[in-house]
N, C-alpha and C. Protein backbone atom coordinates (compact mmCIF):
# COMPACT_ATOMS: atom_id res chain seq x y z
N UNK A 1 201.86 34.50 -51.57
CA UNK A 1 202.00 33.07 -51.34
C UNK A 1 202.85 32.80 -50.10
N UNK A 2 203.95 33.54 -49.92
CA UNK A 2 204.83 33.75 -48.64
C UNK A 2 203.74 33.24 -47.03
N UNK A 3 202.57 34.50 -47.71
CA UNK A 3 202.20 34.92 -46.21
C UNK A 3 200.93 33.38 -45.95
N UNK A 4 200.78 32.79 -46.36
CA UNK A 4 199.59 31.30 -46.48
C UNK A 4 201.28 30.74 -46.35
N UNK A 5 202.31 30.59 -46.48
CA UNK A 5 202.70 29.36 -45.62
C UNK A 5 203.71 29.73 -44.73
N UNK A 6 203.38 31.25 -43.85
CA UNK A 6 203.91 31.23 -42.43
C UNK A 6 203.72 30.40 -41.14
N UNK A 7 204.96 30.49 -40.08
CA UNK A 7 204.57 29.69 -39.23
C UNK A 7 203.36 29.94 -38.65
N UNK A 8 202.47 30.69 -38.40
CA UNK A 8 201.56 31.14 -37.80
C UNK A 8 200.01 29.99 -38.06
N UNK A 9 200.66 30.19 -39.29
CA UNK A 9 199.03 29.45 -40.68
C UNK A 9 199.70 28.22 -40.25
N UNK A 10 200.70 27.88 -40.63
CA UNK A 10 200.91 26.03 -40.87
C UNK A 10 200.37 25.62 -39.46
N UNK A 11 201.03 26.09 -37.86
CA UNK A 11 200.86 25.63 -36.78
C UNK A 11 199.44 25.38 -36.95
N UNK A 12 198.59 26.51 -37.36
CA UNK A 12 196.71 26.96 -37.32
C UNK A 12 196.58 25.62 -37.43
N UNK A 13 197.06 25.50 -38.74
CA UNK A 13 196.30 24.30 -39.82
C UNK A 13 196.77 22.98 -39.07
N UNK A 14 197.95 22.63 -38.81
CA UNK A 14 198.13 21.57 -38.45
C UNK A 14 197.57 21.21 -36.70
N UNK A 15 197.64 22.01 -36.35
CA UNK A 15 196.25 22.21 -34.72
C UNK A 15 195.23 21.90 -35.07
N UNK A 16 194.45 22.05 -36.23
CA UNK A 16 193.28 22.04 -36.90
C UNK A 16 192.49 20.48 -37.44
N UNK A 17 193.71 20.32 -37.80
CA UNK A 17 194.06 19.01 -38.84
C UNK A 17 194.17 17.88 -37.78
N UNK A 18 194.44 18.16 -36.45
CA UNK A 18 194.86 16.89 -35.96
C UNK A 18 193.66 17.07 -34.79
N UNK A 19 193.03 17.70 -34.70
CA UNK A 19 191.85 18.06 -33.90
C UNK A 19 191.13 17.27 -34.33
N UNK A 20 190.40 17.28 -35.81
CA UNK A 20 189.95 16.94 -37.09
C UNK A 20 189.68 15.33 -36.95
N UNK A 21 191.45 15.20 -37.44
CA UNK A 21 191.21 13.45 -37.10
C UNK A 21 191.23 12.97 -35.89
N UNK A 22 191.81 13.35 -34.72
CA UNK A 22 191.60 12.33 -33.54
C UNK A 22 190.11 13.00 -32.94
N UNK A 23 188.94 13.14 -33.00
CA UNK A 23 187.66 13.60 -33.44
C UNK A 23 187.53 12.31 -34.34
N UNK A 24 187.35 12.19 -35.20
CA UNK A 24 187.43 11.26 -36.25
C UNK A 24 187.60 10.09 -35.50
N UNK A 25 188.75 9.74 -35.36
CA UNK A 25 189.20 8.40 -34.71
C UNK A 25 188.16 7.56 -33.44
N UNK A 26 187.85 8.89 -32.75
CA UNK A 26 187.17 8.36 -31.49
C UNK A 26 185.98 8.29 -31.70
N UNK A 27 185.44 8.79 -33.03
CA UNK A 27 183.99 8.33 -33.11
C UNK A 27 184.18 7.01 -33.86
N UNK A 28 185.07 6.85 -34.83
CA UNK A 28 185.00 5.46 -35.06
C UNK A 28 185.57 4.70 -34.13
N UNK A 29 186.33 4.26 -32.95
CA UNK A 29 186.22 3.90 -32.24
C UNK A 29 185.13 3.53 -31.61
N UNK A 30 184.35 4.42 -30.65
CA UNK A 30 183.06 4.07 -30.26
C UNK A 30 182.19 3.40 -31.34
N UNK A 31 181.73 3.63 -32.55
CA UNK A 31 180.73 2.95 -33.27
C UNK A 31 181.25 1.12 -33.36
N UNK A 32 182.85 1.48 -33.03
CA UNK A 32 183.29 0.11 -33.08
C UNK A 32 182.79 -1.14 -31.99
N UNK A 33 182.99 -0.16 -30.92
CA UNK A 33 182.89 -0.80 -29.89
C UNK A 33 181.22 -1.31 -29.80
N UNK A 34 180.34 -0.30 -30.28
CA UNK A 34 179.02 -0.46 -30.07
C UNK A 34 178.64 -1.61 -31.38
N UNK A 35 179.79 -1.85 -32.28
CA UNK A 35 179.20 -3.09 -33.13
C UNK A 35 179.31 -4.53 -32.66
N UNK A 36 180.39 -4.27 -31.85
CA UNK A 36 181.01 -5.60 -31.11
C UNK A 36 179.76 -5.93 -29.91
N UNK A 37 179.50 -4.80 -29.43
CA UNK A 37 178.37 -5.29 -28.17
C UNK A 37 177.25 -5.45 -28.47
N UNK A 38 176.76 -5.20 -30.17
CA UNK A 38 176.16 -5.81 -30.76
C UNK A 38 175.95 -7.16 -30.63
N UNK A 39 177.26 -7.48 -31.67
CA UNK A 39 177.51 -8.69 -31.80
C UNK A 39 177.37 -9.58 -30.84
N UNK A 40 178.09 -9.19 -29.72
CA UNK A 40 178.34 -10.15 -28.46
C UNK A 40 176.97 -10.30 -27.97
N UNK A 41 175.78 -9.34 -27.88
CA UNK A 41 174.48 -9.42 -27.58
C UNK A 41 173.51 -10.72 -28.18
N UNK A 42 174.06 -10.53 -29.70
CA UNK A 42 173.46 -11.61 -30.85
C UNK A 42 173.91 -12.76 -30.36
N UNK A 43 174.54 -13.09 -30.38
CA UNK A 43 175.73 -14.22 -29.90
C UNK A 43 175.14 -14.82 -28.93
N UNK A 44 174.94 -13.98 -27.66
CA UNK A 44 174.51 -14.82 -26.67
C UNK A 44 172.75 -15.00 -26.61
N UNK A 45 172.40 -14.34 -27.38
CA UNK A 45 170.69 -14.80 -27.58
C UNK A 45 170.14 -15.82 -28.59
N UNK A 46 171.75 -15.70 -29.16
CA UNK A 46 171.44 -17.52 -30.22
C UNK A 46 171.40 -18.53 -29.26
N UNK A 47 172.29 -18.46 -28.43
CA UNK A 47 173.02 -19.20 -27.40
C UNK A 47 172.23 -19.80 -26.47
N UNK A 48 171.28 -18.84 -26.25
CA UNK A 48 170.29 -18.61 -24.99
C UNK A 48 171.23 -18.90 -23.51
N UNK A 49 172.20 -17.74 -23.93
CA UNK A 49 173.06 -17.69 -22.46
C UNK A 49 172.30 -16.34 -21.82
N UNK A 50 172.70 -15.76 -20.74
CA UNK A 50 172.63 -14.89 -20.17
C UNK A 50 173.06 -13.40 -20.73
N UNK A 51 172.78 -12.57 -21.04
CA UNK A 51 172.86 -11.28 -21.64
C UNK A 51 174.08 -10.50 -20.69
N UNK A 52 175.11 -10.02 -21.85
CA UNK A 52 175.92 -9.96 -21.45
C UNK A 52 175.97 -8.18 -20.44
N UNK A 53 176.17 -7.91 -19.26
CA UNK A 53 175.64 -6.61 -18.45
C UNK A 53 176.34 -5.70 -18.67
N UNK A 54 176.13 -4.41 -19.01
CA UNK A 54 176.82 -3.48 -19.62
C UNK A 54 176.16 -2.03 -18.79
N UNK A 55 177.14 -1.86 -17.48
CA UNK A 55 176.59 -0.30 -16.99
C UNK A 55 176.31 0.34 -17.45
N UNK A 56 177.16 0.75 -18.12
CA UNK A 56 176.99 2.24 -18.97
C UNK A 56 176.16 1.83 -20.93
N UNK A 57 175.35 1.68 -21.52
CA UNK A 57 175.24 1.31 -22.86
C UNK A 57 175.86 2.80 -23.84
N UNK A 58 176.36 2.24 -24.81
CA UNK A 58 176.68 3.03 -25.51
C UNK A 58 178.78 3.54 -24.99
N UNK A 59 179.00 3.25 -23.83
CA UNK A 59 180.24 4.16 -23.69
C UNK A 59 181.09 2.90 -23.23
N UNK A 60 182.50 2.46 -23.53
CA UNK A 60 183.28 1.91 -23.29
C UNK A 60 183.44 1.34 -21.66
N UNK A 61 183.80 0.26 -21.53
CA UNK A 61 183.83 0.34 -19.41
C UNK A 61 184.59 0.97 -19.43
N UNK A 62 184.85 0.94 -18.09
CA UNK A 62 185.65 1.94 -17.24
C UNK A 62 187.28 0.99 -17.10
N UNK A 63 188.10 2.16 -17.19
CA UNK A 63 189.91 1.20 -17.55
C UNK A 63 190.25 1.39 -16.19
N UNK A 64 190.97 0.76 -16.23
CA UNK A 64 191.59 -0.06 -14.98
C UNK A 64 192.61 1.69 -14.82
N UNK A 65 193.64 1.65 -13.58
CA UNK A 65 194.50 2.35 -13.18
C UNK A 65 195.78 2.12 -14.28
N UNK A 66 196.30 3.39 -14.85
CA UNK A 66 196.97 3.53 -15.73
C UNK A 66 198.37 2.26 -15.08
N UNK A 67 198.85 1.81 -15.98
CA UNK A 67 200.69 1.39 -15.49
C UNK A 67 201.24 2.14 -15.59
N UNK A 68 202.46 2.19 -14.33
CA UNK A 68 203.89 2.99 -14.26
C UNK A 68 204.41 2.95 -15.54
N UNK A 69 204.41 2.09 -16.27
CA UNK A 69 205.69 1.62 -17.62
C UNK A 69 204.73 2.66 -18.57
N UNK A 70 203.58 2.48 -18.91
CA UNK A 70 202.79 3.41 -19.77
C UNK A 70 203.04 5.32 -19.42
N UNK A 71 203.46 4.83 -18.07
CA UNK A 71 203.51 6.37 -17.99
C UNK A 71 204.98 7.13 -18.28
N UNK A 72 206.06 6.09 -18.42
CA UNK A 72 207.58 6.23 -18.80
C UNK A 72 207.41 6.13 -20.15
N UNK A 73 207.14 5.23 -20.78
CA UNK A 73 206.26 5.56 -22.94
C UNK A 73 206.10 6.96 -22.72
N UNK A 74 204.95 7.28 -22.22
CA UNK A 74 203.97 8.47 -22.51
C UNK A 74 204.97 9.77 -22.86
N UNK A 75 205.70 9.34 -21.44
CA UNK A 75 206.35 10.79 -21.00
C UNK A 75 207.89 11.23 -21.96
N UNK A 76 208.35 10.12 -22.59
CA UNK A 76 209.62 9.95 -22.89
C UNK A 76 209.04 10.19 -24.45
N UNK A 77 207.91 10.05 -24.88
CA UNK A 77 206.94 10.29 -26.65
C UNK A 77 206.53 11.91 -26.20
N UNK A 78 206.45 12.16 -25.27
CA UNK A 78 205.90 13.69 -25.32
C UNK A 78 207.46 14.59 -25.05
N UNK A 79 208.69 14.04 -24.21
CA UNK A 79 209.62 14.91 -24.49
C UNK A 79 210.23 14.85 -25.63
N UNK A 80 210.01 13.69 -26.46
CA UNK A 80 210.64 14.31 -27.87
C UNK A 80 209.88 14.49 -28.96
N UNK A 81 208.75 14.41 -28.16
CA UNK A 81 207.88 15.63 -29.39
C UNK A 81 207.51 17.13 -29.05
N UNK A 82 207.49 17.46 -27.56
CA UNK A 82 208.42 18.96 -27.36
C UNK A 82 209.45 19.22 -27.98
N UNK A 83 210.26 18.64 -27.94
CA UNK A 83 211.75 18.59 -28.07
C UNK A 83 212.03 19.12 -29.77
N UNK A 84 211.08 18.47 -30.30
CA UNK A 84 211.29 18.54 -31.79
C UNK A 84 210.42 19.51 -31.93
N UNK A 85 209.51 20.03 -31.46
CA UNK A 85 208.46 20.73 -31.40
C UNK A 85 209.32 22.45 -31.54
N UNK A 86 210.31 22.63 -30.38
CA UNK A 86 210.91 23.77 -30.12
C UNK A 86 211.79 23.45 -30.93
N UNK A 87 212.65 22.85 -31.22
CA UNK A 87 213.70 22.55 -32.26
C UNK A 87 212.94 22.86 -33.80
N UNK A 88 211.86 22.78 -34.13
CA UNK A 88 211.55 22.99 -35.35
C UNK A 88 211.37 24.46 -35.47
N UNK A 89 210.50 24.71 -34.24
CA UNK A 89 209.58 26.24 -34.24
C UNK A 89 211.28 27.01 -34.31
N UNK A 90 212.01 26.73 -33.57
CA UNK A 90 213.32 27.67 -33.69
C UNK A 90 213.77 27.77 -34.96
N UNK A 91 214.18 26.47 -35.27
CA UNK A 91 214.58 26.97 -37.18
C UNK A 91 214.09 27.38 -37.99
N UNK A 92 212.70 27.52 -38.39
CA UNK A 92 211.87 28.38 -38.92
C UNK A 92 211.90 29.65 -38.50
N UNK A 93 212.29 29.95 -37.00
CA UNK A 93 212.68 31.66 -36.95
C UNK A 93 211.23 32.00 -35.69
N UNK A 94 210.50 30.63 -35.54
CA UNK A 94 209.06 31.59 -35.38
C UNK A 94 209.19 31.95 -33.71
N UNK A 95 208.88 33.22 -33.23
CA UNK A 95 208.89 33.42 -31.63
C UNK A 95 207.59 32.57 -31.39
N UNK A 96 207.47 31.64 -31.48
CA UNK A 96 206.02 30.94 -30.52
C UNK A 96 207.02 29.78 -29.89
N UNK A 97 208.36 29.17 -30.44
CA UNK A 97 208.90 28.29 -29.85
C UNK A 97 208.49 27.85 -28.65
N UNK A 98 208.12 28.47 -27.76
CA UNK A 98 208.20 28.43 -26.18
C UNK A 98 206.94 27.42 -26.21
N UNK A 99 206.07 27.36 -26.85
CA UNK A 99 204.97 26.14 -26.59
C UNK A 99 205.16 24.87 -26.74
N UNK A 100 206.29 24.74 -27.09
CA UNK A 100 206.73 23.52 -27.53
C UNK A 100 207.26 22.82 -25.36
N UNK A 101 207.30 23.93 -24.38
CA UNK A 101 207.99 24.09 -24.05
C UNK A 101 206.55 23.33 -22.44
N UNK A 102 205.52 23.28 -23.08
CA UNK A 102 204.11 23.24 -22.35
C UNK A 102 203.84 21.46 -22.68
N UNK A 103 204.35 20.89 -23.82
CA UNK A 103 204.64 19.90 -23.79
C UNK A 103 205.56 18.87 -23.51
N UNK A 104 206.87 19.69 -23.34
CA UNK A 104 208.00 19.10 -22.94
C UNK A 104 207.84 18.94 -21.37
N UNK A 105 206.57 19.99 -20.53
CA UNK A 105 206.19 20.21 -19.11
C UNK A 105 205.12 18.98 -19.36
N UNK A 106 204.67 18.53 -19.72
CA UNK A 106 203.35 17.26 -20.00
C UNK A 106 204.15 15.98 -20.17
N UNK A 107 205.65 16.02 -20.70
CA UNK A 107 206.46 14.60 -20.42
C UNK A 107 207.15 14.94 -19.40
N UNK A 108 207.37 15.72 -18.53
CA UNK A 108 207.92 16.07 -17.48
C UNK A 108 207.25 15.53 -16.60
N UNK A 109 205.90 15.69 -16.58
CA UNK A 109 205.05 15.29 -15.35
C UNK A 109 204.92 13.87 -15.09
N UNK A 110 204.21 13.48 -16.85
CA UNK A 110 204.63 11.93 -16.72
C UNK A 110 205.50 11.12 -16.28
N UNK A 111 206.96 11.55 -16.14
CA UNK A 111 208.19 10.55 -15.71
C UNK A 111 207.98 10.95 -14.06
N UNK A 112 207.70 12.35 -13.66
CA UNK A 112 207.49 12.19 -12.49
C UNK A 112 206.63 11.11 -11.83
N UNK A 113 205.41 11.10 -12.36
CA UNK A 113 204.04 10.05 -12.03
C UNK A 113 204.95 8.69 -11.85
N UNK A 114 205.46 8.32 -13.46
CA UNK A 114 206.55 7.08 -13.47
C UNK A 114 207.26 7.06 -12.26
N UNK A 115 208.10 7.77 -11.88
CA UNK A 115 209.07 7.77 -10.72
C UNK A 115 208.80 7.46 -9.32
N UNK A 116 207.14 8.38 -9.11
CA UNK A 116 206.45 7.92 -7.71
C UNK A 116 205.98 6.59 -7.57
N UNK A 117 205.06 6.55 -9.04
CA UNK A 117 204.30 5.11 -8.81
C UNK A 117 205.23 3.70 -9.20
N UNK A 118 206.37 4.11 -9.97
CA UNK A 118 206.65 2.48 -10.47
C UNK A 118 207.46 2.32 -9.36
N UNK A 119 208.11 3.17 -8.33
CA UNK A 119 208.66 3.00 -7.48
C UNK A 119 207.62 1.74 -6.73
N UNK A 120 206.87 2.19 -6.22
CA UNK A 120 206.15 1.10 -5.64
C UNK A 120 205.65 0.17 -6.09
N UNK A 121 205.55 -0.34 -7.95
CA UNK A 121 205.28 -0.72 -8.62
C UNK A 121 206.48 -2.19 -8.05
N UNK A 122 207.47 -1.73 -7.98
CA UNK A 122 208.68 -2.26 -8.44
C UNK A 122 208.68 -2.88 -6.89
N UNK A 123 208.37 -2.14 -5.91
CA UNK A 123 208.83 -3.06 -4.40
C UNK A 123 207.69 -3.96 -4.70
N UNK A 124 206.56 -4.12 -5.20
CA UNK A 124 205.43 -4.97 -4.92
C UNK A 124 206.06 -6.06 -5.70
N UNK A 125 206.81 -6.01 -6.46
CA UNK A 125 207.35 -6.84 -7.37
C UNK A 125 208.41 -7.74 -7.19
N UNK A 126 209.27 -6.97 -5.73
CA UNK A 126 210.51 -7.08 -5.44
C UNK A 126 209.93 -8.19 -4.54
N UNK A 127 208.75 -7.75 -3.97
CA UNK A 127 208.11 -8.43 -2.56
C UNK A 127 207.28 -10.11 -2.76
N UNK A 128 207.35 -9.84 -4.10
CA UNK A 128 206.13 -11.21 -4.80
C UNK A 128 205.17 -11.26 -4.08
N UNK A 129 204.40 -10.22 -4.35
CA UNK A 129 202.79 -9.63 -3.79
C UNK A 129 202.77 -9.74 -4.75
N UNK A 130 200.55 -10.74 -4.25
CA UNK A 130 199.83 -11.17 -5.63
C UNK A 130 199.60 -10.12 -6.50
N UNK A 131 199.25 -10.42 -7.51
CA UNK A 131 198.91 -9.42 -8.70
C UNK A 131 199.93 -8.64 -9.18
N UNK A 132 201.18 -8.52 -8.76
CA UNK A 132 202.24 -7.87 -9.19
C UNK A 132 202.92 -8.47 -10.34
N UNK A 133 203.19 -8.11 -11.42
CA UNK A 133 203.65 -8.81 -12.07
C UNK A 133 204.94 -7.70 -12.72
N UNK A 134 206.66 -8.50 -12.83
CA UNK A 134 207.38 -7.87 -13.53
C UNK A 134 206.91 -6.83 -15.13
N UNK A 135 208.26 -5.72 -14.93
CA UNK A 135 207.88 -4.98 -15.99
C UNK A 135 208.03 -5.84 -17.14
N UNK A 136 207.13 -5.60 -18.36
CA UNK A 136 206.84 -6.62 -18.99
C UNK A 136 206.05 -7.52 -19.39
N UNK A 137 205.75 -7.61 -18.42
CA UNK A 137 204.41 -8.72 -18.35
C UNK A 137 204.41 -10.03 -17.74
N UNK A 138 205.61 -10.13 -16.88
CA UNK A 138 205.63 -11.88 -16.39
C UNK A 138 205.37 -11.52 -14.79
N UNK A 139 204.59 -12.55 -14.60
CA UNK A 139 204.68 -12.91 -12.70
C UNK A 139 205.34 -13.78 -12.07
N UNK A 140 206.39 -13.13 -11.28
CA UNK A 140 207.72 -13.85 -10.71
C UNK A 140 206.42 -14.74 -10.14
N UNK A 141 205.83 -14.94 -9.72
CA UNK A 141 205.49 -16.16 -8.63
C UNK A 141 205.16 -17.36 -9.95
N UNK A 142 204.58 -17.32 -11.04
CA UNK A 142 203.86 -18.59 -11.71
C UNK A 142 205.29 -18.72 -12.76
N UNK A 143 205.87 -17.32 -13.06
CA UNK A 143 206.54 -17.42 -14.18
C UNK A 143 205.56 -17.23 -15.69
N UNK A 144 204.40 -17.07 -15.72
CA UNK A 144 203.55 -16.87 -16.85
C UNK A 144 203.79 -15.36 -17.34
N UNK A 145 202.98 -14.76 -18.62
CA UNK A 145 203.07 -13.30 -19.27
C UNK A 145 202.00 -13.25 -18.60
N UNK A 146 201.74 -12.10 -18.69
CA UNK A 146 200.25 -11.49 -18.27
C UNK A 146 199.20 -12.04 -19.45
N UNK A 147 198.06 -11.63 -19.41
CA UNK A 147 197.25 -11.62 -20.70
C UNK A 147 197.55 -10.94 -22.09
N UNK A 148 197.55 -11.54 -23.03
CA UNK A 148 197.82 -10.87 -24.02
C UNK A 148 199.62 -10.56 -24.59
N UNK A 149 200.04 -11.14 -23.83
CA UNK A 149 201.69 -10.88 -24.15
C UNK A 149 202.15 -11.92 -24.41
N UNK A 150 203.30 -12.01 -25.06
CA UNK A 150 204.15 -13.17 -25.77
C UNK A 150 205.03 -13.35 -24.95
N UNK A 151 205.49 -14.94 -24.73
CA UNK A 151 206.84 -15.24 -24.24
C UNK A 151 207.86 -15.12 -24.33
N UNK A 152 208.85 -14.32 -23.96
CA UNK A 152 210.17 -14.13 -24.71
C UNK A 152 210.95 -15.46 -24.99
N UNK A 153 211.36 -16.09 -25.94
CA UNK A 153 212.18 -16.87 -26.30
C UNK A 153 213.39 -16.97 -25.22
């Protein structure tokens, strides 16, 4: 019984397991998306509007250029899940620790990305150039949130 719950097996399984569901996730995702463009299709042929144009059918559009701030999240959620990653593998005893060590290099990179791009993120911001909008979500020039964000009180 020892040897079914070494570090070796649990890492297997839980590599396995999370393969598993985010697999999972992204197909329901997509079927999601393809019910909505359904929908939105129906919608506008009740309507007798114009059909709504979709490059690609079947696959999500195409996303815009990541944000600097998403990439300071990203990177700062992946060093302390290295972090805990090697901190766990060590107390258990197991020599694989060091992989923990390939993700802590994957939030490393991210804050770098953060560092180059929000830098310029931040003069466009400093500069009140259109489309720039503070971290956050507000645009110094109108004073509005972006889409989708709440006003801070």
């Amino acid at each position: 019984m020892a040897d079914i719950l070494s570090g070796e097996v649990v890492i297997t399984l839980v590599a396995i397991l999370a393969f598993v569901v985010l697999s999972l996730v992204s197909a329901r995702a997509q079927v999601r998306y393809r019910q909505l463009r359904h929908e939105e299709t129906m919608a506008a042929i009740e309507k007798g509007a114009d059909l709504p144009v979709d490059p690609s059918p079947g696959s999500p559009p195409a996303q815009a250029a990541p944000e600097p701030s998403n990439s300071l999240r990203t990177g700062l959620l992946t060093l302390g899940i290295g972090g805990g990653l090697i901190a766990a593998l060590r107390l258990l005893g197991s020599e694989y620790w060091a992989w923990g060590l390939v993700v802590v290099g994957l939030g490393v990179a991210h804050m770098v990305y953060w560092l180059v791009m929000g830098k310029a993120e931040w003069e466009r911001i400093r500069r009140g150039a259109p489309g720039a909008t503070e971290i956050g979500g507000r645009d110094p020039a109108s004073g509005s949130t972006a889409p989708g964000e709440i006003a801070p009180r």
